[in-house]
C-alpha atoms as a PDB file:
ATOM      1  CA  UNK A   1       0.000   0.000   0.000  1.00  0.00           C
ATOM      2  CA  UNK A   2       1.472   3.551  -0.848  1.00  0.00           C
ATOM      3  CA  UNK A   3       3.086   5.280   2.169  1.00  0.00           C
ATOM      4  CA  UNK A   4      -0.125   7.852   1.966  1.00  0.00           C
ATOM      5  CA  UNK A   5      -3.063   5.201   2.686  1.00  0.00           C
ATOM      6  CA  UNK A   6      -1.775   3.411   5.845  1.00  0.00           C
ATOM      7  CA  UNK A   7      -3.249  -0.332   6.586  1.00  0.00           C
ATOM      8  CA  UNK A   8      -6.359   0.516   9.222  1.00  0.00           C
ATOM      9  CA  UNK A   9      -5.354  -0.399  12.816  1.00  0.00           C
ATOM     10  CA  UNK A  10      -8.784  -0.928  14.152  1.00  0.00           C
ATOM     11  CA  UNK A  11     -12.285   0.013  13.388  1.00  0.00           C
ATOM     12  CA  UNK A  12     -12.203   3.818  13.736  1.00  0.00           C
ATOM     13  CA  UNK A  13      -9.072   3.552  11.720  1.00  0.00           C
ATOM     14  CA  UNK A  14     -10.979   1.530   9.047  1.00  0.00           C
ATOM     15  CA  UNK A  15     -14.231   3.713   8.703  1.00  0.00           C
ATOM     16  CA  UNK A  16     -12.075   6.796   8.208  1.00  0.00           C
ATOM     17  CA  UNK A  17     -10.100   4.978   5.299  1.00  0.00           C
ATOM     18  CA  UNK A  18     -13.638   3.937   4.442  1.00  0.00           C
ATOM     19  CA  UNK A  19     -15.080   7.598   4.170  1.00  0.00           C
ATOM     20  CA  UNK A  20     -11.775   8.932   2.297  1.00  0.00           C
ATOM     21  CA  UNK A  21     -11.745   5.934  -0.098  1.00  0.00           C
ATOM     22  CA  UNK A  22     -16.184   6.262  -1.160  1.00  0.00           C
ATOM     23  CA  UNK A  23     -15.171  10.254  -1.800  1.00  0.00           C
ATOM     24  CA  UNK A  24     -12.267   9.622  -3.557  1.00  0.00           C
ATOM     25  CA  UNK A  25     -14.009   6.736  -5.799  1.00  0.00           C
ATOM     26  CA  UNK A  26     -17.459   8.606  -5.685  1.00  0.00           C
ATOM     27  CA  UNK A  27     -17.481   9.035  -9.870  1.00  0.00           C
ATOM     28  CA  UNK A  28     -15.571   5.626 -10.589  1.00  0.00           C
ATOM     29  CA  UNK A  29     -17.541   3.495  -8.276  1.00  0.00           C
ATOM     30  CA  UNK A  30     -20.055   5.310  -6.573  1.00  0.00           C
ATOM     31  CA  UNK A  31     -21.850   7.595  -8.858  1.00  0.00           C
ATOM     32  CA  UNK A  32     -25.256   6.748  -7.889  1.00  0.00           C
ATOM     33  CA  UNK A  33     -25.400   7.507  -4.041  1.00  0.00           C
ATOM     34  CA  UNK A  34     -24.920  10.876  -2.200  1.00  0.00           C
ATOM     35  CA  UNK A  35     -21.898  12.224  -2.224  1.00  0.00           C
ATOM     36  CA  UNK A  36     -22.059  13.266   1.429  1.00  0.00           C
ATOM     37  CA  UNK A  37     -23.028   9.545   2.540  1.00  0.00           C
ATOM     38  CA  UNK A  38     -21.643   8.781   6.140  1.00  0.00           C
ATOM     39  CA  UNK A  39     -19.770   4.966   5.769  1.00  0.00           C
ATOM     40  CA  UNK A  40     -20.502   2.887   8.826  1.00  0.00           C
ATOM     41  CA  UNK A  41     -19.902  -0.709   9.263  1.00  0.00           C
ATOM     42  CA  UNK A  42     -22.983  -1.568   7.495  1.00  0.00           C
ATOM     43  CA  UNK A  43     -21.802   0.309   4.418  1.00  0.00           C
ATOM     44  CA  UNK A  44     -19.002  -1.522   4.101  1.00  0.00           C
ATOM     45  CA  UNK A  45     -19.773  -4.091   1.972  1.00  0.00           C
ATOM     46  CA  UNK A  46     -21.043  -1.985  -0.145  1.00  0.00           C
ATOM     47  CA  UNK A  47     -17.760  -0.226  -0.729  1.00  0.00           C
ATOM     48  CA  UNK A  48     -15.509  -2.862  -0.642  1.00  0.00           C
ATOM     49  CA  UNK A  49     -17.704  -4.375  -3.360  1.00  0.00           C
ATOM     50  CA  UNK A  50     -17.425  -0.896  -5.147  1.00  0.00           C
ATOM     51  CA  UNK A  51     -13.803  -0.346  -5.250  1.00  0.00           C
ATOM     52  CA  UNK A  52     -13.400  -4.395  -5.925  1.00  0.00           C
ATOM     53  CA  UNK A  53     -15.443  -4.053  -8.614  1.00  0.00           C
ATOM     54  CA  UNK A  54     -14.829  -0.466 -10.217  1.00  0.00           C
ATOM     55  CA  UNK A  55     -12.312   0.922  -8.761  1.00  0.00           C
ATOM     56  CA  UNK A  56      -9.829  -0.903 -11.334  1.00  0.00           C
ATOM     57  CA  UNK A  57      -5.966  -1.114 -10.458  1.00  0.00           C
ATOM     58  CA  UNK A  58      -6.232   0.762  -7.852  1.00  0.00           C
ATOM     59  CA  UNK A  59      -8.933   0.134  -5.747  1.00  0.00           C
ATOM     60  CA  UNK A  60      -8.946  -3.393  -5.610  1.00  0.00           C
ATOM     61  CA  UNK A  61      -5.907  -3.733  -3.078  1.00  0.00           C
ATOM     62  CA  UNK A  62      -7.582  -1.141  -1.121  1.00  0.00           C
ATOM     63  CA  UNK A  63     -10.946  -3.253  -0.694  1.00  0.00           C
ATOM     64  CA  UNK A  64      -8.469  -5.581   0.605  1.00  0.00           C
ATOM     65  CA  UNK A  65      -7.005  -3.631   3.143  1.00  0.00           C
ATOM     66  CA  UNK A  66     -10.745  -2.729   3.981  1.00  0.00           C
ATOM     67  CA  UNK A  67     -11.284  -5.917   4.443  1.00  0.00           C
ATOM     68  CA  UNK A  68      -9.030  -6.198   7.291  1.00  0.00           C
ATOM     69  CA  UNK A  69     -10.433  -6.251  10.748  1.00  0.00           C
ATOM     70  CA  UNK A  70      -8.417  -5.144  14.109  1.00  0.00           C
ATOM     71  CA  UNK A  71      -4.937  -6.237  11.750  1.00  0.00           C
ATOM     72  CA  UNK A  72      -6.581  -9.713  11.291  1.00  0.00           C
ATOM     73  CA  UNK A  73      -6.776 -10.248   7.336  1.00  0.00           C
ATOM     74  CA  UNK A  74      -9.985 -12.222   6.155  1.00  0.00           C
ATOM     75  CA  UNK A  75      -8.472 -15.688   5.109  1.00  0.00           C
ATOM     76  CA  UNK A  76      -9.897 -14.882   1.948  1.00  0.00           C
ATOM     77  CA  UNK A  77      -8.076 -11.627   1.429  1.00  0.00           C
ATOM     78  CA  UNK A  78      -4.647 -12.524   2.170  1.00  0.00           C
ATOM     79  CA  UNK A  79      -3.532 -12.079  -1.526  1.00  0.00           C
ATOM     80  CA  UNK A  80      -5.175  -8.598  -1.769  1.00  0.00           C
ATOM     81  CA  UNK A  81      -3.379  -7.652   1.735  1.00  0.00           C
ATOM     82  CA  UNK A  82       0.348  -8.563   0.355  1.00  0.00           C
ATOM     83  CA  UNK A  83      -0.591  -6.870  -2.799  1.00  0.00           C
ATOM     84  CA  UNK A  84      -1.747  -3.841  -1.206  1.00  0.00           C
ATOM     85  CA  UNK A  85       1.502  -3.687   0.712  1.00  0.00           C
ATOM     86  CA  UNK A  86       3.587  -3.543  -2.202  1.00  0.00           C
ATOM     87  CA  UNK A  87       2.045  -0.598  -3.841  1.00  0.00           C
END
């Protein structure tokens, strides 16, 4: 992951990166909800489906690291994690 978007350390950490990543990715993935929509844990699914599924090169890894809870990657995700390191 780049030096600027830091792996989320626990749950405030990863609803911040959350809210930063939907506004960044609002016209790639996101387009058709508010702009100003508040990402809680229920809403994020929805963008870690968003940025897996639009958010191209970039966004992928960064669902990954989204994916990660208290710096426990889902077994799943382990790929994306590494991945998202090295960027």
């Amino acid at each position: 992951m780049s030096p600027t978007t830091p792996t989320p350390q626990n749950r405030a950490e990863r609803l911040k990166l959350a809210n930063r990543l939907y506004r960044e990715f609002h016209t790639r993935c996101f387009w058709h909800s508010p702009p100003d929509l508040v990402i809680t844990e229920e809403l994020l699914p929805f963008v870690i489906k968003g940025l897996r599924t639009y958010g191209g090169h970039r966004g992928f890894p960064l669902a990954g690291a989204l994916r990660m809870i208290d710096r426990q990657p889902v077994e799943s995700d382990e790929s994306s994690s590494r991945l998202a390191d090295s960027l």
